[in-house]
N, C-alpha and C. Protein backbone atom coordinates (compact mmCIF):
# COMPACT_ATOMS: atom_id res chain seq x y z
N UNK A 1 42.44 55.54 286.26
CA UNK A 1 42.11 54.57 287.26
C UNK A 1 41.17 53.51 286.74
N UNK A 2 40.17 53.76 286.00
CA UNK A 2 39.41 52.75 285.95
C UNK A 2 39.74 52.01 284.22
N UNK A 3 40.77 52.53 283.48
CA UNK A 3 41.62 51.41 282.82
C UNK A 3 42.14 50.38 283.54
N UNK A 4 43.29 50.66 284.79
CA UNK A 4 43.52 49.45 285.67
C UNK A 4 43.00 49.00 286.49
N UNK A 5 41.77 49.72 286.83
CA UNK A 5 40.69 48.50 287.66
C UNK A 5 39.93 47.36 286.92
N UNK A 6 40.05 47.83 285.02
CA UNK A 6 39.31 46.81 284.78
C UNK A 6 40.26 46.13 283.81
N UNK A 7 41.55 46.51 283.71
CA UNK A 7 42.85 45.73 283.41
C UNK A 7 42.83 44.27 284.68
N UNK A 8 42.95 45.02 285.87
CA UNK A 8 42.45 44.13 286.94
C UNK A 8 41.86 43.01 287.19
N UNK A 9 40.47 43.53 286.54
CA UNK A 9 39.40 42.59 286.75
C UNK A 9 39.51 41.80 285.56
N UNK A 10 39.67 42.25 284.62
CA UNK A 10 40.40 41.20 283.13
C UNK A 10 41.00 40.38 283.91
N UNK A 11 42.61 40.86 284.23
CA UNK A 11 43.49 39.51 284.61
C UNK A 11 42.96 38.21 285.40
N UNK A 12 42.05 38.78 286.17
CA UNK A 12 41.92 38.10 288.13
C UNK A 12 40.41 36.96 287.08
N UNK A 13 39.72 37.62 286.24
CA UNK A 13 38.99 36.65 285.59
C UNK A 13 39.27 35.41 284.67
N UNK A 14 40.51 36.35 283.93
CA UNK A 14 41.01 35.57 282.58
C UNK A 14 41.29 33.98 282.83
N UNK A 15 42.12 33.30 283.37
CA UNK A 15 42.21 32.09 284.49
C UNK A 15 40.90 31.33 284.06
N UNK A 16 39.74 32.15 284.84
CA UNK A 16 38.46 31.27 285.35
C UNK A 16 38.07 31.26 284.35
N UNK A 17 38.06 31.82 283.00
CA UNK A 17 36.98 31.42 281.63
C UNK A 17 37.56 30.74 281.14
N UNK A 18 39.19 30.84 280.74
CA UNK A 18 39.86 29.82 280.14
C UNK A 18 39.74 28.14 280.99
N UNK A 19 39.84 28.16 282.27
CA UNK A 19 39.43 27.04 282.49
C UNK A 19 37.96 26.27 282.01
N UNK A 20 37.19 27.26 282.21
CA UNK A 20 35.85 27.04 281.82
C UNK A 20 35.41 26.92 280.71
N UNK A 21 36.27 27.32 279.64
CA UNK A 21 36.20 27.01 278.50
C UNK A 21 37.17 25.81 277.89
N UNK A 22 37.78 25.51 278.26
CA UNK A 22 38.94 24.36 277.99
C UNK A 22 37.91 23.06 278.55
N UNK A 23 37.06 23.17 279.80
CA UNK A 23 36.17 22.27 280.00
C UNK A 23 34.88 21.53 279.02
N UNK A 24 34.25 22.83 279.07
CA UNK A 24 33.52 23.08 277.79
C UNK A 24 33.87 22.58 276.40
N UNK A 25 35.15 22.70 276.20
CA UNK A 25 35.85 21.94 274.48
C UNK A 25 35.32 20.45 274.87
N UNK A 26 36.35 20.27 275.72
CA UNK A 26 36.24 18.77 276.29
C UNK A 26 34.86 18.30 275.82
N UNK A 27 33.87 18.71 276.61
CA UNK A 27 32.66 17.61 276.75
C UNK A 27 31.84 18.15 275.42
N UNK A 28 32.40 18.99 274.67
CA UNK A 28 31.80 19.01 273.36
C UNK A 28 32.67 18.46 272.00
N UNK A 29 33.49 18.17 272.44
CA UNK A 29 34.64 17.18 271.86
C UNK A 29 34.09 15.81 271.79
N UNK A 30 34.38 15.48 273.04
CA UNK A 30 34.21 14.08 273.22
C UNK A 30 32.37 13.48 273.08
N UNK A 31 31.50 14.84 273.31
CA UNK A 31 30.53 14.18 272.40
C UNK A 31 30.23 14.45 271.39
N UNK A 32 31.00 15.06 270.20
CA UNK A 32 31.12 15.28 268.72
C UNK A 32 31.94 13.48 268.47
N UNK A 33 32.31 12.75 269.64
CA UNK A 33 33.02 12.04 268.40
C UNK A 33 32.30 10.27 269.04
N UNK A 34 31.49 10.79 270.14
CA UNK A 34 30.81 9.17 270.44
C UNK A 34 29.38 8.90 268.99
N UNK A 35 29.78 7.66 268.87
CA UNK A 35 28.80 7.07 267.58
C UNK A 35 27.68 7.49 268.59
N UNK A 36 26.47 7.37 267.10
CA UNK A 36 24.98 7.65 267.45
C UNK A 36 24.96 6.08 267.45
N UNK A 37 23.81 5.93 267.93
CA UNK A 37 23.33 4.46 268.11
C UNK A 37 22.46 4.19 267.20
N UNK A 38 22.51 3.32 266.64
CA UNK A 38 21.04 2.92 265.20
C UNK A 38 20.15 3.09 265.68
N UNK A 39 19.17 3.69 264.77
CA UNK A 39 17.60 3.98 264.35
C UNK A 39 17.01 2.97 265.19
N UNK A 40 16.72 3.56 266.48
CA UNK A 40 15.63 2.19 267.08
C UNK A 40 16.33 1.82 268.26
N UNK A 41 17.87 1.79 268.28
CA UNK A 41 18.72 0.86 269.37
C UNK A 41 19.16 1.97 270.63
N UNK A 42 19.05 0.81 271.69
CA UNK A 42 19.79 1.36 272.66
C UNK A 42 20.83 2.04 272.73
N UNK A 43 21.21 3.12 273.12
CA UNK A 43 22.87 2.98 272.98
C UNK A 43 23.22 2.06 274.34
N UNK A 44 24.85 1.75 273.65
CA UNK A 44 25.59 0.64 274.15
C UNK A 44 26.42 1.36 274.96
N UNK A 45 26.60 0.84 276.50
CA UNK A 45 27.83 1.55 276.82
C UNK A 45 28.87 0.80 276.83
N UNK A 46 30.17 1.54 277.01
CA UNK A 46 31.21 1.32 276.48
C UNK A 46 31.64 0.05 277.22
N UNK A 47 32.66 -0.82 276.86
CA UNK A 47 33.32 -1.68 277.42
C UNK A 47 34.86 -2.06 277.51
N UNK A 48 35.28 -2.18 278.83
CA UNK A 48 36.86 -2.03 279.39
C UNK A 48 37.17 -3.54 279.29
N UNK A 49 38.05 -4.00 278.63
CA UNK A 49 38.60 -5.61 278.67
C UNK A 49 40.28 -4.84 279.35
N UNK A 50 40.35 -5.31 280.35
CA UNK A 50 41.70 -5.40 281.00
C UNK A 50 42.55 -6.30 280.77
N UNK A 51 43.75 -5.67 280.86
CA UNK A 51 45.18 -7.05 280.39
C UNK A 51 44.94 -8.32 280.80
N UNK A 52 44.46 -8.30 281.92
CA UNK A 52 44.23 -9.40 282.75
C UNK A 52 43.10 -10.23 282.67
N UNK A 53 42.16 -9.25 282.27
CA UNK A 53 41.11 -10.38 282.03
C UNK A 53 41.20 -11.00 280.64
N UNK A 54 41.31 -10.05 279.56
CA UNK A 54 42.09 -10.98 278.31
C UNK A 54 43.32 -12.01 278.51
N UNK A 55 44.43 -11.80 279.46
CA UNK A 55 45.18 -13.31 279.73
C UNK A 55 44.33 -14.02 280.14
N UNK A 56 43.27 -13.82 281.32
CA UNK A 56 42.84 -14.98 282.02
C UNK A 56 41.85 -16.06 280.85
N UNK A 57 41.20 -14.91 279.85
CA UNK A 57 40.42 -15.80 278.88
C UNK A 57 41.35 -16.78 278.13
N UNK A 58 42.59 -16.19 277.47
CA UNK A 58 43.34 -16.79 276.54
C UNK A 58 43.84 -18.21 277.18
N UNK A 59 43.83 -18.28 278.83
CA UNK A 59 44.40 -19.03 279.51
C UNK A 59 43.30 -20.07 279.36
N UNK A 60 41.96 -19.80 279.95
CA UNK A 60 40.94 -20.69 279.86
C UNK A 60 41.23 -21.33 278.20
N UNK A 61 41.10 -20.37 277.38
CA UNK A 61 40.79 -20.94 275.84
C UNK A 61 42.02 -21.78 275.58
N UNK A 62 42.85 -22.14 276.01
CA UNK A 62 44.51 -22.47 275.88
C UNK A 62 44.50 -24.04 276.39
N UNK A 63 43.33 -24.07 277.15
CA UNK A 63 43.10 -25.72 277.93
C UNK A 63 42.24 -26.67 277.24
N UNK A 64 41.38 -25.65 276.61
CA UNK A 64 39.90 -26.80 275.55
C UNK A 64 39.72 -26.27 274.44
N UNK A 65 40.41 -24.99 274.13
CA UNK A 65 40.09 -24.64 272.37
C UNK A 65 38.41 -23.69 272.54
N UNK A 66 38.16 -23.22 271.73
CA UNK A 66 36.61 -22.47 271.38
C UNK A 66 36.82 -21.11 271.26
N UNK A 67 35.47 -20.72 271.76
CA UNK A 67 35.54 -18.86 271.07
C UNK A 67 35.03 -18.01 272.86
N UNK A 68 35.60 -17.51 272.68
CA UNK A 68 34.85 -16.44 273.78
C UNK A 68 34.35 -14.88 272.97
N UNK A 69 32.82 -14.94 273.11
CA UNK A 69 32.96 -13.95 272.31
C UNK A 69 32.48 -12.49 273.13
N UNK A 70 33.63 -11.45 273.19
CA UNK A 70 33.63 -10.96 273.75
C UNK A 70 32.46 -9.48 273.58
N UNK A 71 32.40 -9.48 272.56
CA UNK A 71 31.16 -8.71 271.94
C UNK A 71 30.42 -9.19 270.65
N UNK A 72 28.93 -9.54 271.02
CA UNK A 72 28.22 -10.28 270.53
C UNK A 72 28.05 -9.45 269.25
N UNK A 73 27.36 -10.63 268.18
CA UNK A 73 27.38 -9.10 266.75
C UNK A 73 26.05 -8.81 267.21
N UNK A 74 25.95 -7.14 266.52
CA UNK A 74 24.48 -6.76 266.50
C UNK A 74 24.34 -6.30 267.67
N UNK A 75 24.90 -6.44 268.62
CA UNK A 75 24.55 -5.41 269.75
C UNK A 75 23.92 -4.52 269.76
N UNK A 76 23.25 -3.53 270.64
CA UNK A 76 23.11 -2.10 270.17
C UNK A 76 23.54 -1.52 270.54
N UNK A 77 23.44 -0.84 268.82
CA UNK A 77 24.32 0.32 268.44
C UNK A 77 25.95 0.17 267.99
N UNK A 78 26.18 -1.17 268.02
CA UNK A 78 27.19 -1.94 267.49
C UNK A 78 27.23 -3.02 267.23
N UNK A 79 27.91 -2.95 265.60
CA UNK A 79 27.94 -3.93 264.81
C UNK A 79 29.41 -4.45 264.09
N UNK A 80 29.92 -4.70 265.59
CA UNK A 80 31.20 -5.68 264.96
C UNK A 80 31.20 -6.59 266.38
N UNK A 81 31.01 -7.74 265.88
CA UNK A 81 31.41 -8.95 266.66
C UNK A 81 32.83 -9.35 266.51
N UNK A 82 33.37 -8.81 268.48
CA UNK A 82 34.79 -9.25 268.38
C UNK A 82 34.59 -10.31 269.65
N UNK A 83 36.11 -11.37 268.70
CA UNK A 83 36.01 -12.78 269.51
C UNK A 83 37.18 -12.93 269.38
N UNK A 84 37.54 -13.84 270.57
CA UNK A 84 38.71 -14.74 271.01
C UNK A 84 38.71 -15.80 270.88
N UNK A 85 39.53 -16.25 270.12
CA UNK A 85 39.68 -18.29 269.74
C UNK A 85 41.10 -18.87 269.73
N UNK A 86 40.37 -19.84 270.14
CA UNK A 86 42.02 -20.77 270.24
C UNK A 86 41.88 -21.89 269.53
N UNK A 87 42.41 -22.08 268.72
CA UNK A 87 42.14 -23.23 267.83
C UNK A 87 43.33 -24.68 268.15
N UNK A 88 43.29 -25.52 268.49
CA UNK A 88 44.44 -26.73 267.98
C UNK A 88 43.99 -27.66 267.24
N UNK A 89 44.86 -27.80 266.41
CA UNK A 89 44.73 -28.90 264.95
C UNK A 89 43.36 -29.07 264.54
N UNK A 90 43.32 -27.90 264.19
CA UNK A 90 41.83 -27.77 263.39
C UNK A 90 42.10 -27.40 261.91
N UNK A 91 41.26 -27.87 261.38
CA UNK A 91 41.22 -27.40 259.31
C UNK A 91 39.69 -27.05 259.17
N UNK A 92 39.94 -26.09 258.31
CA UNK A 92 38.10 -25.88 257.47
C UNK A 92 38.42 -26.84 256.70
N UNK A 93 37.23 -27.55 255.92
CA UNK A 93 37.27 -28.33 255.22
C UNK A 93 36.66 -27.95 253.69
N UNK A 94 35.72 -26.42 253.88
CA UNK A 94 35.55 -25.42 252.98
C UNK A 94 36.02 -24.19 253.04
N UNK A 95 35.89 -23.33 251.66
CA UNK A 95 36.06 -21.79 252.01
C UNK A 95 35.06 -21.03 252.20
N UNK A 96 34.65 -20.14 252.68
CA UNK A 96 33.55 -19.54 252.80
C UNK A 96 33.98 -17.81 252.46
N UNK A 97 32.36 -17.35 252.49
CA UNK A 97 32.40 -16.20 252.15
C UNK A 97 31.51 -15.32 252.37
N UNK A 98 31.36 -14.29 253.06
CA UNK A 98 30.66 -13.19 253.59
C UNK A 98 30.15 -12.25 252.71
N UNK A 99 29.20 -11.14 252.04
CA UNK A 99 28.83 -10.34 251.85
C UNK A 99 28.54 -9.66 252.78
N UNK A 100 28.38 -9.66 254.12
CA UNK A 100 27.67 -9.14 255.07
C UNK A 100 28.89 -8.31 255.97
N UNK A 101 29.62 -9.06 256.06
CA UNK A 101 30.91 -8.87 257.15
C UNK A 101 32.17 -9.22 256.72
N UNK A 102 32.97 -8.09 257.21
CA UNK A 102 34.53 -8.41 256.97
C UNK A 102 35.24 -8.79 258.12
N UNK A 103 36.11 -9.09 257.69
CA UNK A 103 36.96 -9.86 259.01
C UNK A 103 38.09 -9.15 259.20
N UNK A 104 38.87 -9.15 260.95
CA UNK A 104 40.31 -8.64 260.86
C UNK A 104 40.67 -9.15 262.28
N UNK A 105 41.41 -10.21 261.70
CA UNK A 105 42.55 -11.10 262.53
C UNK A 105 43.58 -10.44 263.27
N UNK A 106 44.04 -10.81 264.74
CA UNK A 106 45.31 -10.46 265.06
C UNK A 106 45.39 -11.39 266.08
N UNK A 107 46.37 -12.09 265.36
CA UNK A 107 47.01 -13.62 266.22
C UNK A 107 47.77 -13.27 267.86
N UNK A 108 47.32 -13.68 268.39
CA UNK A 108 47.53 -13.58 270.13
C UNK A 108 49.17 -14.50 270.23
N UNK A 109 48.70 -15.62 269.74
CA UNK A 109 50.02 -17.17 270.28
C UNK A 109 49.88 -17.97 269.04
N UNK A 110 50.70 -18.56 268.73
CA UNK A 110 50.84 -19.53 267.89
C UNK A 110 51.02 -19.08 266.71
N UNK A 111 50.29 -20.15 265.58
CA UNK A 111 50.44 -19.87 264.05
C UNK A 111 49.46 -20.58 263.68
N UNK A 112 49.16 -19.89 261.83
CA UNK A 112 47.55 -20.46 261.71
C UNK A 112 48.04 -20.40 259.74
N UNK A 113 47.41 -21.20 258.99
CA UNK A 113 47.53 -21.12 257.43
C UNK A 113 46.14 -20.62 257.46
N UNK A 114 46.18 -19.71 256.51
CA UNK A 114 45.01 -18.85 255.80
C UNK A 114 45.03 -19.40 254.32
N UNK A 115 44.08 -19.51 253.70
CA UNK A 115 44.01 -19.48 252.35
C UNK A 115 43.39 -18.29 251.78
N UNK A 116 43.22 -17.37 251.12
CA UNK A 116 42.78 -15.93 251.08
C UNK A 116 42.46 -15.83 249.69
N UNK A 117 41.25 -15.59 248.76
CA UNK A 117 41.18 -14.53 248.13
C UNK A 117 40.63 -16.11 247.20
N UNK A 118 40.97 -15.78 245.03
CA UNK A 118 40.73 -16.15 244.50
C UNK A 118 39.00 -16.68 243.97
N UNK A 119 38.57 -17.31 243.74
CA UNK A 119 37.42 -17.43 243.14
C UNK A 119 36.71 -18.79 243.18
N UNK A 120 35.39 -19.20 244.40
CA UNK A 120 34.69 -20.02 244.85
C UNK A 120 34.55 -21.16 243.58
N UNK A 121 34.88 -22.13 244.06
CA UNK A 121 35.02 -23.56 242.82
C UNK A 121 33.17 -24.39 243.42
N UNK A 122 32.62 -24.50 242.71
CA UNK A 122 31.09 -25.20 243.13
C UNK A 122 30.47 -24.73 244.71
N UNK A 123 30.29 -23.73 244.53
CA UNK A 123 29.66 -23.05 246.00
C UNK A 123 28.12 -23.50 246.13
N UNK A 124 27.48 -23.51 247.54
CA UNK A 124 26.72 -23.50 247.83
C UNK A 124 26.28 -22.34 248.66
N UNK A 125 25.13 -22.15 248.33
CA UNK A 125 24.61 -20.98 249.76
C UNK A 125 24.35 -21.44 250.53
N UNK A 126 24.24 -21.14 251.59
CA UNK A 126 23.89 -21.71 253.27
C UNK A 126 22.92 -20.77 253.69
N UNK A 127 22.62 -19.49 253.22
CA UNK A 127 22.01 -18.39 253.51
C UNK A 127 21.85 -17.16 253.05
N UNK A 128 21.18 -16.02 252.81
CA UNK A 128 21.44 -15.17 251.73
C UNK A 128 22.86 -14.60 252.15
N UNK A 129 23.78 -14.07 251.20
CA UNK A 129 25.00 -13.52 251.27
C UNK A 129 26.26 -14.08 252.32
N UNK A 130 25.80 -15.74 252.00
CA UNK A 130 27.00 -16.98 252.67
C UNK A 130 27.07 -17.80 251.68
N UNK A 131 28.17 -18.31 251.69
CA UNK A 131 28.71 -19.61 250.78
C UNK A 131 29.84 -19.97 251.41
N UNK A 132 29.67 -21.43 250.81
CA UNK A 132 30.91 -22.45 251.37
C UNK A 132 31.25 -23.05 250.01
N UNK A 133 32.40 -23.81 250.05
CA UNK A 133 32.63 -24.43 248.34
C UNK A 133 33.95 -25.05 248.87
N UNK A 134 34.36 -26.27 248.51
CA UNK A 134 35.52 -27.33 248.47
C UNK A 134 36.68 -26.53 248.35
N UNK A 135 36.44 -25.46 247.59
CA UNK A 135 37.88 -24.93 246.74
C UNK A 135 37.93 -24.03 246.21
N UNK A 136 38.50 -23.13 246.25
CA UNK A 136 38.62 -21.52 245.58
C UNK A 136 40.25 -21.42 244.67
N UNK A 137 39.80 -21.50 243.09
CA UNK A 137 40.71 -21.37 242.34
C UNK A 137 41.18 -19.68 242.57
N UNK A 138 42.76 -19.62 242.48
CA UNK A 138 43.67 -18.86 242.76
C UNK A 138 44.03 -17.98 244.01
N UNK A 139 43.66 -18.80 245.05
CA UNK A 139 44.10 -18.31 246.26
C UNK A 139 44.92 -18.74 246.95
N UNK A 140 45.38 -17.51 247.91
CA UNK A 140 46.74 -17.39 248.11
C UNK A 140 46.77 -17.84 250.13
N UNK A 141 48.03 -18.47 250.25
CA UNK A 141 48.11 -18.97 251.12
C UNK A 141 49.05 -18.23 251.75
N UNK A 142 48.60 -17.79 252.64
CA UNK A 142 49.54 -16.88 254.04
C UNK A 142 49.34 -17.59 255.14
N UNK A 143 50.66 -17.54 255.63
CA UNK A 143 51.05 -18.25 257.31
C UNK A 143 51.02 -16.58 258.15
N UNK A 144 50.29 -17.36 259.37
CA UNK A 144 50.47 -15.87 260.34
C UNK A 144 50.70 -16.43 261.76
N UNK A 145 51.59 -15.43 262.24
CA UNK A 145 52.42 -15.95 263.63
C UNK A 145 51.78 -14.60 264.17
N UNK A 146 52.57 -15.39 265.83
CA UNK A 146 52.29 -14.39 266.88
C UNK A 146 52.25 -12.81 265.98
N UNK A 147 51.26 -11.92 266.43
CA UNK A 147 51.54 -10.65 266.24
C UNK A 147 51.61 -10.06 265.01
N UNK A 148 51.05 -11.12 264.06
CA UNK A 148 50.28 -11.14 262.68
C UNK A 148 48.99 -10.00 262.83
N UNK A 149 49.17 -9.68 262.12
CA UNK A 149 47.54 -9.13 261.32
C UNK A 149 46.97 -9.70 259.87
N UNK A 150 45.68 -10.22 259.85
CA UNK A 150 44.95 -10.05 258.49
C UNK A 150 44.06 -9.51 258.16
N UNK A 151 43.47 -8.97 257.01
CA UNK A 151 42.25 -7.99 257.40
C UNK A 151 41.64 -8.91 255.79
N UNK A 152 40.79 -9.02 255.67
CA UNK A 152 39.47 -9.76 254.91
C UNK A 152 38.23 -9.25 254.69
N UNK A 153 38.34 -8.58 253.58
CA UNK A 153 37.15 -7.58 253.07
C UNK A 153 36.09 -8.90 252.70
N UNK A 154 34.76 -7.90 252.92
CA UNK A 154 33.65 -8.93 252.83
C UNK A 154 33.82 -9.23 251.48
N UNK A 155 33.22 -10.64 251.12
CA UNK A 155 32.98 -11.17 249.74
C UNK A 155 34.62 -11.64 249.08
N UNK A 156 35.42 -11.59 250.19
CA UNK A 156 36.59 -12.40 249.76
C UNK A 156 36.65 -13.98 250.84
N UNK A 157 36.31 -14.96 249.52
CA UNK A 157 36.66 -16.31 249.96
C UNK A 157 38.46 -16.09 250.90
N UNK A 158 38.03 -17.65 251.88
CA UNK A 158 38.93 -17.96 253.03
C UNK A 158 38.92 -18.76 253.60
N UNK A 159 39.87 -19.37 254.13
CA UNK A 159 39.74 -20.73 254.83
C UNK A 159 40.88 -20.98 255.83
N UNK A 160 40.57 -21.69 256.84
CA UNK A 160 42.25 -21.76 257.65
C UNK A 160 42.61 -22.99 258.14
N UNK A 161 43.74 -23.12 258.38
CA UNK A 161 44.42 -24.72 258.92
C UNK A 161 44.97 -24.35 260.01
N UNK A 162 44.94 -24.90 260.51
CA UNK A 162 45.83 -25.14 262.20
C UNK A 162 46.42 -26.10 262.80
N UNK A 163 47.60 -26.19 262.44
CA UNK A 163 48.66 -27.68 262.32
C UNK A 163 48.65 -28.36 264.08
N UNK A 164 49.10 -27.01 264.72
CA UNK A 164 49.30 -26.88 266.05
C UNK A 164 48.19 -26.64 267.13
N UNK A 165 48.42 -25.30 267.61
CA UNK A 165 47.91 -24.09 268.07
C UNK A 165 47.98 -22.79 267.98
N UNK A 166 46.39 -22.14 267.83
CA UNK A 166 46.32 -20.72 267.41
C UNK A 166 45.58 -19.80 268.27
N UNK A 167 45.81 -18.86 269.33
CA UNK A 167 44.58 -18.24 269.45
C UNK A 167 45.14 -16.85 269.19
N UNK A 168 43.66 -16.48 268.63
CA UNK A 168 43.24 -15.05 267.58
C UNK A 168 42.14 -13.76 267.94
N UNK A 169 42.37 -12.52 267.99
CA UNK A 169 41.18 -12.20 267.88
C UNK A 169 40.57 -11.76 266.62
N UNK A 170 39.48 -11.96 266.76
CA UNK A 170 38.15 -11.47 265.53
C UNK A 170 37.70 -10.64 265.12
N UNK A 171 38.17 -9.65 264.57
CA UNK A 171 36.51 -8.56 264.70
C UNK A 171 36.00 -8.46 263.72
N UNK A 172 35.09 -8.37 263.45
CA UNK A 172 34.02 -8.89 261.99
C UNK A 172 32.96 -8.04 262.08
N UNK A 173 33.16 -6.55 261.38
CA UNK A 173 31.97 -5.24 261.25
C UNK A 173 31.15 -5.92 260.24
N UNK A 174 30.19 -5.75 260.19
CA UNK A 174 28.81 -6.59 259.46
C UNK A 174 28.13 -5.08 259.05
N UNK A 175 26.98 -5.75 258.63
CA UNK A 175 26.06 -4.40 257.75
C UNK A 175 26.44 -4.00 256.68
N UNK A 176 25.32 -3.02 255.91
CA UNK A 176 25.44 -2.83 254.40
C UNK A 176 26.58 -1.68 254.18
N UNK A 177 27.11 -1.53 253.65
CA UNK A 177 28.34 -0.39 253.22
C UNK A 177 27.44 0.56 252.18
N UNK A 178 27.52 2.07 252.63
CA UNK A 178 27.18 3.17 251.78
C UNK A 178 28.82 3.52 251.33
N UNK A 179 28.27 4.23 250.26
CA UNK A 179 29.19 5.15 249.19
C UNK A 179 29.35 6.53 249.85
């Protein structure tokens, strides 16, 4: 008898721990995988951009051109400044170049010329780990349409043309890179 009373009490429990433990994964899951916030910073809470409110920006940006930037760099506890731009018939007139931050494009509408990569021709600094320069010998020119991606590791010269209209988003992780 008291094998199946506590066969019993096994079954009639088993249910309630497994739920209780499947809960338990969860919220030790999901906070094994939220970032810590930098030494010093707030943490940031999270942020929801809806379909709709990204059309409604692209719509605004679609009438006068500029940036909406939807997360500022340096935030806390995050360090990638992502932005929305719409560009028409715009050209850099230099290439520039980051040590600090990489870049990664994904074209919303339109089309945009990139010039990418090769090696800064008479640069200037503008600031520690920035430069601009007329011209970068051996770089390569990519066209990107709707639904393009580019991705632009820091310290690779770049530049873009915009014959038409382009709008893009940005995201550009900044800070020092460990090994």
């Amino acid at each position: 008898m008291a094998n199946n009373s506590s066969r019993r009490n096994f079954l009639r429990t088993a249910p309630v721990a497994a739920a209780a433990s499947i809960a338990l994964t969860d919220k030790l899951l999901f906070a094994a995988q939220a970032p810590a916030p930098a030494p010093g910073a707030a943490a940031t809470p999270f942020q929801v951009f809806t379909a709709q409110q990204l059309a409604d920006d692209a719509k605004a940006l679609a009438a006068k051109g500029g940036n909406n930037n939807l997360v500022a760099a340096a935030s806390a506890g995050f360090t990638c400044a992502i932005v929305m731009t719409t560009e028409i018939a715009k050209s850099a007139t230099d290439f520039e170049q980051h040590e600090g931050r990489d870049h990664i494009l994904q074209i919303i509408d339109g089309s945009t010329l990139y010039e990418v990569g090769g090696t800064l021709k008479n640069a200037r600094t503008t600031r520690p780990g920035e430069q601009l320069a007329p011209a970068a010998d051996g770089a390569t020119k990519v066209t990107l349409n709707k639904g393009d991606m580019l991705t632009i590791p820091r310290g690779t010269p770049h530049r873009r043309s915009t014959t038409g209209s382009v709008t893009f988003y940005l995201l550009s992780p900044s800070g020092k890179m460990t090994a």
